[in-house]
C-alpha atoms as a PDB file:
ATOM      1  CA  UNK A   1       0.000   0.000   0.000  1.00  0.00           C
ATOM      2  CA  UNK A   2       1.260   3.337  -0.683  1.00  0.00           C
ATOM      3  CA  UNK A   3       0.310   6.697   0.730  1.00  0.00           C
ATOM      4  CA  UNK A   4       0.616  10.493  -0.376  1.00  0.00           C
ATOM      5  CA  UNK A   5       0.066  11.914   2.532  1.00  0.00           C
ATOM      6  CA  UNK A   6       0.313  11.186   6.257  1.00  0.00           C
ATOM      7  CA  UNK A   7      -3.433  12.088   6.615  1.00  0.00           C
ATOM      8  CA  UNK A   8      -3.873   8.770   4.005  1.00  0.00           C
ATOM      9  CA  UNK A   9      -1.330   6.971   6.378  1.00  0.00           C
ATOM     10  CA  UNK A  10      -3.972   7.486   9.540  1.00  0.00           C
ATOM     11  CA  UNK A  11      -7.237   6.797   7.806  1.00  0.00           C
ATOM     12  CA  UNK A  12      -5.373   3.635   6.417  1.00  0.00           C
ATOM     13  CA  UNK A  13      -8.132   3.690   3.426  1.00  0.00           C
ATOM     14  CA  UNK A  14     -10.893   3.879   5.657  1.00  0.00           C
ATOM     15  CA  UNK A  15     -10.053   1.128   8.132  1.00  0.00           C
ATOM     16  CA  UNK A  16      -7.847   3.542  10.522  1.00  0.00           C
ATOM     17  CA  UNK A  17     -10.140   3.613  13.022  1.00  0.00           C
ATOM     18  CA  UNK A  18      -9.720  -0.176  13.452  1.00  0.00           C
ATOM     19  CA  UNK A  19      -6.451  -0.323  12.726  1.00  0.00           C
ATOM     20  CA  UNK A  20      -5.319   1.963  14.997  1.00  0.00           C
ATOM     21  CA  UNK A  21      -7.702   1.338  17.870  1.00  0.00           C
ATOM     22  CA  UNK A  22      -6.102  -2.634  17.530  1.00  0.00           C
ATOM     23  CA  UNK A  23      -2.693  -0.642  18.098  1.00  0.00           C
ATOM     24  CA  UNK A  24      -3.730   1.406  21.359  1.00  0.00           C
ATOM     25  CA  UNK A  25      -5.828  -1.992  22.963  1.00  0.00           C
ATOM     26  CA  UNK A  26      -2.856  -4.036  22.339  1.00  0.00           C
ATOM     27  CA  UNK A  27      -0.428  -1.434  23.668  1.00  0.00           C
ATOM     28  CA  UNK A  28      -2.573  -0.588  26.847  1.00  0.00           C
ATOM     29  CA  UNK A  29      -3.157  -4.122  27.794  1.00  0.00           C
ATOM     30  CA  UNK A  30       0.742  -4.883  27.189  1.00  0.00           C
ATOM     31  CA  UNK A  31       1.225  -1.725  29.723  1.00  0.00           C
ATOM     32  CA  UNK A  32      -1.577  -2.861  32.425  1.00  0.00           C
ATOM     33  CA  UNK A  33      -0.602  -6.591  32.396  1.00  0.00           C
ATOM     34  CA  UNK A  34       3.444  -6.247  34.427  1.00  0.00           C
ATOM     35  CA  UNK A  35       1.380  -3.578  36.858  1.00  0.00           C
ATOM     36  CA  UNK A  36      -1.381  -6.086  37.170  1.00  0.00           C
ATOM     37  CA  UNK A  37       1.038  -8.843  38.013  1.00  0.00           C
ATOM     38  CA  UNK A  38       3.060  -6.690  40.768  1.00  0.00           C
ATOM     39  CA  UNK A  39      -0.351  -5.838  42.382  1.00  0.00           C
ATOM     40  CA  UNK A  40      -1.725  -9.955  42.178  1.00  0.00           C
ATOM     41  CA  UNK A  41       2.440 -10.860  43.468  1.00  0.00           C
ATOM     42  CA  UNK A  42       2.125  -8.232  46.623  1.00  0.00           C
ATOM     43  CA  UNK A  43      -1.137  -9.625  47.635  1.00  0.00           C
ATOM     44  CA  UNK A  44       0.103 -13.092  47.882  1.00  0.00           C
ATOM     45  CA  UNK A  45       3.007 -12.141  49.599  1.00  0.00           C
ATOM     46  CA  UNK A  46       0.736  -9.806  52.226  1.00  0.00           C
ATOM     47  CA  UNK A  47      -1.473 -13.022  52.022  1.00  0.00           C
ATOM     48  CA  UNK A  48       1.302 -15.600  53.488  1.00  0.00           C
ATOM     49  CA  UNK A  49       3.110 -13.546  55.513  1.00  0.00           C
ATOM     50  CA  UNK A  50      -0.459 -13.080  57.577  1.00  0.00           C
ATOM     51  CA  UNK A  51      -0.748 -16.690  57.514  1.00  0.00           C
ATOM     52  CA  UNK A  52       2.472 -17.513  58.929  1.00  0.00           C
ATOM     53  CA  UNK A  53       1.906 -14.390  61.540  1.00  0.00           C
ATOM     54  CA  UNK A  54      -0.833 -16.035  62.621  1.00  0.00           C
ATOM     55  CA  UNK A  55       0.253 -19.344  63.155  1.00  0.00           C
ATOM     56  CA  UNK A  56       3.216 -18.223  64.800  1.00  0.00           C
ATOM     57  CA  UNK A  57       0.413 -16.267  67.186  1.00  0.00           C
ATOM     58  CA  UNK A  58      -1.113 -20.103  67.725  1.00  0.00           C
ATOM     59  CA  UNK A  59       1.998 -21.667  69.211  1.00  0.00           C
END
């Protein structure tokens, strides 16, 4: 495909919209997903170091 203008580029010949909303989905999810992963790894951690407080607590 070849464009004359960068305006042609973005409209990508009429499927830009798509195109480019695929781009910014993809990109956001690849940007949530590590910060998702931190939050999910912290919790567990929180999660077994309460569990071993409180059995330490039961002896």
């Amino acid at each position: 495909m070849q464009w004359n203008s960068i305006g042609e580029f973005f409209a990508m010949g009429g499927y830009g919209f798509y195109v480019w909303g695929s781009f910014g989905v993809t990109a956001l999810a690849l940007l949530i997903e590590p910060l998702l992963l931190r939050k999910r790894q912290n919790d567990v951690v929180t999660s077994l170091r309460r569990e071993r407080s409180a059995d330490e607590r039961q002896k």
